[in-house]
Protein backbone atom coordinates (compact mmCIF):
# COMPACT_ATOMS: atom_id res chain seq x y z
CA UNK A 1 -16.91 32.09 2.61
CA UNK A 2 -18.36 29.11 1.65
CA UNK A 3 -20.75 27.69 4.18
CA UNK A 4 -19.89 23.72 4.99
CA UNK A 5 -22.25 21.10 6.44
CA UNK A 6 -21.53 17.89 9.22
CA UNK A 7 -23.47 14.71 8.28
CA UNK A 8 -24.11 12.95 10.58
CA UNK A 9 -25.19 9.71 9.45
CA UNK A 10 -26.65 6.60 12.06
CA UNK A 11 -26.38 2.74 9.50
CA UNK A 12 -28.83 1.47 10.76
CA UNK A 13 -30.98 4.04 12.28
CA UNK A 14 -32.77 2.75 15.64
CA UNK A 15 -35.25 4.86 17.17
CA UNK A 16 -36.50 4.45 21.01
CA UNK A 17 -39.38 6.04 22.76
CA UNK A 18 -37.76 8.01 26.46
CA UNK A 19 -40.36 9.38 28.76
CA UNK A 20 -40.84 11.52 31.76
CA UNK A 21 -43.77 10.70 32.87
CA UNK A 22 -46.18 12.93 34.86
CA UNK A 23 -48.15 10.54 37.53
CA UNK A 24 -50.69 13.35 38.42
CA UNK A 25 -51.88 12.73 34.73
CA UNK A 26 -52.35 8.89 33.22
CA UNK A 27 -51.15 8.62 29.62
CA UNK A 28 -51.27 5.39 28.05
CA UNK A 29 -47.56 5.14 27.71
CA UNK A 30 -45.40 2.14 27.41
CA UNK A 31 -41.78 3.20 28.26
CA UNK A 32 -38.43 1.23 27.06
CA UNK A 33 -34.92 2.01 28.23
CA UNK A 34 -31.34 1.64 27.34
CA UNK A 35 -29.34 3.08 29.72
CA UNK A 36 -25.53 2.34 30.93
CA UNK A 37 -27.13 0.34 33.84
CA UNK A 38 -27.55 -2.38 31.91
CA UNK A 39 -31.08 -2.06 30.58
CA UNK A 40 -31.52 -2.82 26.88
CA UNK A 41 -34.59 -1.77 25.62
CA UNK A 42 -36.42 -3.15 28.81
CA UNK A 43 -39.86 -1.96 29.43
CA UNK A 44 -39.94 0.26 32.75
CA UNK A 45 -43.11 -0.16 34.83
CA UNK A 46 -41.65 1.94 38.42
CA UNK A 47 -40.87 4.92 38.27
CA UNK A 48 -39.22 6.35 41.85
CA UNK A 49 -39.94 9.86 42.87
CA UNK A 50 -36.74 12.41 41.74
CA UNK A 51 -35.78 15.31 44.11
CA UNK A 52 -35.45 17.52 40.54
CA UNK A 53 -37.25 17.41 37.52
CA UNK A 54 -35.66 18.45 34.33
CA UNK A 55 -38.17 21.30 32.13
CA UNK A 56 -37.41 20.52 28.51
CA UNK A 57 -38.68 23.41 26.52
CA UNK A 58 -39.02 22.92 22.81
CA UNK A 59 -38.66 26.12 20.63
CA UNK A 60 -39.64 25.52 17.24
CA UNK A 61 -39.29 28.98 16.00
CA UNK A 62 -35.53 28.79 16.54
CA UNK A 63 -33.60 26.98 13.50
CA UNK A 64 -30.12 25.33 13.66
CA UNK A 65 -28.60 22.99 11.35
CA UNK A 66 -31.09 21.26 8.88
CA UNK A 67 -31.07 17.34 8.94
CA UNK A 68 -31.27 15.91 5.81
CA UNK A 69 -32.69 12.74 6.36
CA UNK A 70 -32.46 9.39 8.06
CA UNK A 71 -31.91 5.76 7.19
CA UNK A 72 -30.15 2.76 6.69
CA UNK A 73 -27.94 0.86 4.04
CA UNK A 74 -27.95 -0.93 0.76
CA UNK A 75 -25.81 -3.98 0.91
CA UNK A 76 -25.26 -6.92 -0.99
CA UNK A 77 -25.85 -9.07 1.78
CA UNK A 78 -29.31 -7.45 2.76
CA UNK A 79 -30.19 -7.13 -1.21
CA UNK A 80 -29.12 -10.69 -1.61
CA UNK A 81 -31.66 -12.13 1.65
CA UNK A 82 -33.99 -10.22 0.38
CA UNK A 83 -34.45 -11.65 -3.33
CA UNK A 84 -34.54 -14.78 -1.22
CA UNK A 85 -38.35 -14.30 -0.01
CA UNK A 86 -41.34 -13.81 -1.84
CA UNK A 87 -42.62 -11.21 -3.87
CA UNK A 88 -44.94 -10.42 -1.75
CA UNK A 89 -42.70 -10.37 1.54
CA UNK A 90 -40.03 -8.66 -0.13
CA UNK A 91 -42.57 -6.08 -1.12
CA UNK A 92 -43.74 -5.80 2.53
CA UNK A 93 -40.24 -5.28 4.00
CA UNK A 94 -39.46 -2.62 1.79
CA UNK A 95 -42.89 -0.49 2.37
CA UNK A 96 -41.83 -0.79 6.11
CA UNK A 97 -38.11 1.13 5.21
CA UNK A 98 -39.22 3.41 2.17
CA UNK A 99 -43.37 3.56 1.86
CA UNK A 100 -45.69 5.84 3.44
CA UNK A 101 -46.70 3.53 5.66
CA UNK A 102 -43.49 2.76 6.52
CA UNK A 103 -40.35 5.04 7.65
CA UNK A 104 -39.72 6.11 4.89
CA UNK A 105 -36.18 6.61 4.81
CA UNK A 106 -34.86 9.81 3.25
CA UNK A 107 -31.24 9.35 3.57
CA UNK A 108 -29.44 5.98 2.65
CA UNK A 109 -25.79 4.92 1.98
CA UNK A 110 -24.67 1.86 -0.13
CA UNK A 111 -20.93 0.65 -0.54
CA UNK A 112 -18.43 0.68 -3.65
CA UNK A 113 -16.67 -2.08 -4.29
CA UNK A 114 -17.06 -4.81 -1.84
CA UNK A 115 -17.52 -4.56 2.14
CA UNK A 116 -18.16 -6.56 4.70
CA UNK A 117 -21.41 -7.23 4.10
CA UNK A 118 -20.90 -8.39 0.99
CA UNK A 119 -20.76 -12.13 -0.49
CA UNK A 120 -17.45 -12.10 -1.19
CA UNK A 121 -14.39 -9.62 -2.19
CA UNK A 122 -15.51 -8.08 -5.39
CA UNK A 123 -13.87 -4.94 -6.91
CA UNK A 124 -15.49 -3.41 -10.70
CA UNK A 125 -11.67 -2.73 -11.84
CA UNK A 126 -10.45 -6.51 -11.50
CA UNK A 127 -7.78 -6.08 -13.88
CA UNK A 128 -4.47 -5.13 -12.84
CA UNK A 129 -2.88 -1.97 -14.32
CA UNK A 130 -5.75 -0.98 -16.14
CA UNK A 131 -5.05 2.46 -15.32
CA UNK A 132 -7.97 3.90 -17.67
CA UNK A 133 -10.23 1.78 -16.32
CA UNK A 134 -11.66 0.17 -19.75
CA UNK A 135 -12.54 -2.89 -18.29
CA UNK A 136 -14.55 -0.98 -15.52
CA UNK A 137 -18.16 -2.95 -14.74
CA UNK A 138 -20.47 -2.64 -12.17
CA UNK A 139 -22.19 -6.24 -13.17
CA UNK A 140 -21.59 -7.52 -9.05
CA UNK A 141 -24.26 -4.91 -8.14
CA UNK A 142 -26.63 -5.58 -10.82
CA UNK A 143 -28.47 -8.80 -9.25
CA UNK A 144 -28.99 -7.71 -5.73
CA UNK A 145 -28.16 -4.03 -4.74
CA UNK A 146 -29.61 -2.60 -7.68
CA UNK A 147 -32.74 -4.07 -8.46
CA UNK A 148 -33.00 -3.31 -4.65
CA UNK A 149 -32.41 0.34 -4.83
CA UNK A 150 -34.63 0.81 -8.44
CA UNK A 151 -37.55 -1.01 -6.13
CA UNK A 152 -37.42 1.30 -3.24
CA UNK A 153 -37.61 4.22 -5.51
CA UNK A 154 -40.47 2.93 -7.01
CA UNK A 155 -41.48 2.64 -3.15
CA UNK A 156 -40.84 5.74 -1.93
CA UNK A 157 -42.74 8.67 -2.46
CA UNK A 158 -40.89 11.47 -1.58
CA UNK A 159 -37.30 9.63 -2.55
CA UNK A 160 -33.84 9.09 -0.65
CA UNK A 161 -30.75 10.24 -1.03
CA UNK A 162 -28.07 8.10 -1.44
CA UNK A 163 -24.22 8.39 -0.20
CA UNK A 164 -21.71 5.91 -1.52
CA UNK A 165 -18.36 5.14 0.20
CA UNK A 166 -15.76 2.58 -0.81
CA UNK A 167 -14.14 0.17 1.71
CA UNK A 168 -11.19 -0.04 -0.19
CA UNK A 169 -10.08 0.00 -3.81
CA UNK A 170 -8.70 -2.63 -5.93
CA UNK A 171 -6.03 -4.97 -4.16
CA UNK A 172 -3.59 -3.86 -7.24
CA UNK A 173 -3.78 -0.02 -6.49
CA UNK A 174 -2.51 -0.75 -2.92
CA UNK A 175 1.28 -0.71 -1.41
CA UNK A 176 0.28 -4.50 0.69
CA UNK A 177 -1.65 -5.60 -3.20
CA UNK A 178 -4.48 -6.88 -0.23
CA UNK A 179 -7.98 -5.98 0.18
CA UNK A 180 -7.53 -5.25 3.56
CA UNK A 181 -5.27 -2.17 5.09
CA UNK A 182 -2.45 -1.27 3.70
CA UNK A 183 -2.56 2.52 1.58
CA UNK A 184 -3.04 4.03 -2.27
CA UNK A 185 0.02 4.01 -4.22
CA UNK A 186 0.35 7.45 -5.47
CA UNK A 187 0.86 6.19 -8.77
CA UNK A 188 -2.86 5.12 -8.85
CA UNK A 189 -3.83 8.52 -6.88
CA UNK A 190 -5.69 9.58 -11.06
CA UNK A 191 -7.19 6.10 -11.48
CA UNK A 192 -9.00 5.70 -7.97
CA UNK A 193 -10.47 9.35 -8.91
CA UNK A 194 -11.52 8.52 -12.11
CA UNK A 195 -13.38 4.97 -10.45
CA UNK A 196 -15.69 7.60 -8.65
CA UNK A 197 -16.63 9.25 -11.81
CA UNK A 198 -17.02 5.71 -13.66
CA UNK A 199 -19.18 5.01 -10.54
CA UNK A 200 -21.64 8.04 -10.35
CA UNK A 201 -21.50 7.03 -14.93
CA UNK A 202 -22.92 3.27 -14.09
CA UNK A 203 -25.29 4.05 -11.45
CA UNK A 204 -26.96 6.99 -13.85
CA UNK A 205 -26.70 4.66 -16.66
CA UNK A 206 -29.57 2.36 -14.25
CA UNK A 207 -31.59 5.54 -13.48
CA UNK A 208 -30.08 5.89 -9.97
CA UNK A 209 -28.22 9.04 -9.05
CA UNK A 210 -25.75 9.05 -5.71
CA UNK A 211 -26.10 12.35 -4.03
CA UNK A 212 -22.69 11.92 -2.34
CA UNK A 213 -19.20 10.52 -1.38
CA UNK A 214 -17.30 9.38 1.72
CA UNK A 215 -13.87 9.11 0.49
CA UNK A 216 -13.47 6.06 2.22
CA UNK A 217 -14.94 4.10 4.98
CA UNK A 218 -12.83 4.04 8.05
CA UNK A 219 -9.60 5.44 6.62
CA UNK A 220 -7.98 4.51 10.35
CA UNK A 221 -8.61 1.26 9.64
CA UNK A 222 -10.37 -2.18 11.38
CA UNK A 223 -7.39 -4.14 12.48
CA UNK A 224 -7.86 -5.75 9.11
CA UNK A 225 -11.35 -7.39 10.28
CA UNK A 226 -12.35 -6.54 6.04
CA UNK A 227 -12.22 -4.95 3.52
CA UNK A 228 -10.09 -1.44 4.18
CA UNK A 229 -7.65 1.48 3.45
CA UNK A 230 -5.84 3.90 5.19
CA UNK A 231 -5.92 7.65 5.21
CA UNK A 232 -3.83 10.08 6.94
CA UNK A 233 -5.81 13.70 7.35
CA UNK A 234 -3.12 15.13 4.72
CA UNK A 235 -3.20 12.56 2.40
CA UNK A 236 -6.65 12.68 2.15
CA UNK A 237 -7.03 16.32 1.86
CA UNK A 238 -4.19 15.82 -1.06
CA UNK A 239 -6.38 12.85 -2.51
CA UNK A 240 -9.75 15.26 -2.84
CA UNK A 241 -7.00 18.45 -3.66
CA UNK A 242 -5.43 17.08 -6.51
CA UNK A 243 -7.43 14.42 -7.69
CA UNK A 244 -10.80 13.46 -6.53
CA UNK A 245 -12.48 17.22 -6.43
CA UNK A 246 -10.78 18.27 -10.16
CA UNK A 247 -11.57 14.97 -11.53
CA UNK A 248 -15.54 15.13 -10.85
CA UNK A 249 -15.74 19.13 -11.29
CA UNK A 250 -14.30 18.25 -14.75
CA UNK A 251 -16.58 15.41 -15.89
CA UNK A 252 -19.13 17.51 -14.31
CA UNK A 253 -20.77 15.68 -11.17
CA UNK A 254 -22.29 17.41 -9.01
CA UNK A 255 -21.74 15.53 -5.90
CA UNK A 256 -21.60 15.91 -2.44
CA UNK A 257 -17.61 15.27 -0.90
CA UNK A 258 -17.56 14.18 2.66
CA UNK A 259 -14.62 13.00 4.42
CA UNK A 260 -12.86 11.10 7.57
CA UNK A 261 -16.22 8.76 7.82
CA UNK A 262 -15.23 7.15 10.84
CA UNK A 263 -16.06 7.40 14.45
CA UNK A 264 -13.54 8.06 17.12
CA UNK A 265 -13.24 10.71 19.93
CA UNK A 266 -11.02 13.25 19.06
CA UNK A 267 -10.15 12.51 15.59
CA UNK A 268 -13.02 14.57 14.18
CA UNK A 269 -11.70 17.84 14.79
CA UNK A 270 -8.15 16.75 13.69
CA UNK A 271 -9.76 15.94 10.20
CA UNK A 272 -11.96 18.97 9.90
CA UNK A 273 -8.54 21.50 11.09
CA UNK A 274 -6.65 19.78 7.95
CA UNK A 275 -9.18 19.73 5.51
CA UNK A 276 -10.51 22.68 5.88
CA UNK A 277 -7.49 24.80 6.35
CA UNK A 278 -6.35 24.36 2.52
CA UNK A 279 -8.01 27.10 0.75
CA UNK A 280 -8.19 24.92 -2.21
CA UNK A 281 -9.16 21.61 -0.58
CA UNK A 282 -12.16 23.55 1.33
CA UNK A 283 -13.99 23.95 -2.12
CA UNK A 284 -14.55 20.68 -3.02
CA UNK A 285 -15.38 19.26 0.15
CA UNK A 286 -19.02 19.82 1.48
CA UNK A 287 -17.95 18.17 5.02
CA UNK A 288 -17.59 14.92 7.07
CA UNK A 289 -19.44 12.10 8.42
């Protein structure tokens, strides 16, 4: 049986000091704390006596899932503000994310196609029924996200992996022909799949391999806030089935296949009970996010 993985992935990753702190002994500790009382990272100075103290016992010997990294995202918007500043200050922001003396970030995500933290609606496949995707270009990415991507590898030591999603494809592959909601036409079902492999082709062509796929960002949708498409659990499964899975196996990417992408109680395990309960479908993806 083949063994499956859960990402789960934090864009933008905030960290936070939480302390219990012993006053018999005097560390030099400043505390912060979030909490559902209202505090938002407010530094704590009193600390009232509790009837029970919790033990937390940390076993290192004992091994459970592995993490495989944290980090943040490449956008256009943050790759665009960035080209704004200085050498120098652009230099210094990016040590801070990717260098040693940074946090250097080991697991990133960027989007495909436009988002909403893009400049604009942008789409490499702009013309309409070009169903082998000839006129496919990845020329929006290649003033901001890129150059921002080849610098942090340059940056980062030990390197990042990165996991691309799309918000939505092309307007023209869609049943509502609108960059936001609406569905795939199952007459496009062969094109969208090939996009990914045309994707993975143009990124490699600039010396930058993804490591992975969402299938698509928030396939429940955003109330049509952006950019968007909509998945059931089925037709997703049927998407990677069919098309997706045989389409990069064949053109031989090896690439990570996550699915759902999108957070909501309950839904996970309704996504994870359909995908993985096609015998097929459970090959080719590697889990969910």
């Amino acid at each position: 049986m083949r063994k499956h993985t859960f990402y789960i992935l934090f864009f933008p990753l905030i960290s936070m000091l939480m302390s219990n702190c012993d006053t018999s002994n005097s560390l030099p500790v400043t505390v912060y704390e979030t909490s559902e009382s209202g505090n938002q990272l407010t530094q704590i100075t009193e600390f009232p006596e509790v009837k029970t103290r919790v033990a937390i016992s940390i076993l290192p010997d004992e091994k459970f899932q592995k993490i495989t990294g944290f980090g943040g995202s490449f956008t256009e918007a943050s790759a665009y503000l960035l080209n704004k500043l200085s050498k120098e200050n652009r230099k210094k922001i990016l040590e801070a994310y990717f260098g040693e003396t940074g946090a250097k970030y080991s697991l990133t995500r960027t989007h495909i196609n436009s988002c909403d933290f893009s400049l604009g609606n942008y789409s490499y496949a702009p013309i309409e029924d070009d169903l082998e995707l000839k006129h496919f270009s990845i020329k929006e990415d290649l003033d901001d996200i890129i150059p921002m991507i080849k610098d942090a590898k340059a940056i980062s030591k030990e390197g990042f992996k990165i996991i691309s999603s799309p918000w939505t494809a092309p307007p023209w592959m869609k049943d509502n022909n609108d960059w936001r909601g609406g569905k795939l036409l199952p007459e496009y079902y062969d094109t969208w799949a090939l996009f990914y492999s045309k994707y993975l082709n143009a990124y490699k062509a600039e010396g930058i391999d993804i490591w992975g796929f969402t299938v698509e960002n928030e396939p429940l949708g955003n109330d049509s806030n952006w950019e968007s498409m909509h998945f059931t659990p089925q037709e997703m499964t049927d998407f990677v089935k069919n098309h997706l899975g045989p389409k990069l196996k064949t053109d031989g990417h090896n690439v990570k296949i996550l699915g759902f992408d999108q957070n909501r109680d309950g839904e996970l395990k309704k996504w994870v009970d359909v995908m993985f309960s096609d015998s097929i479908a459970h090959k080719y993806f590697d889990g969910t996010e």
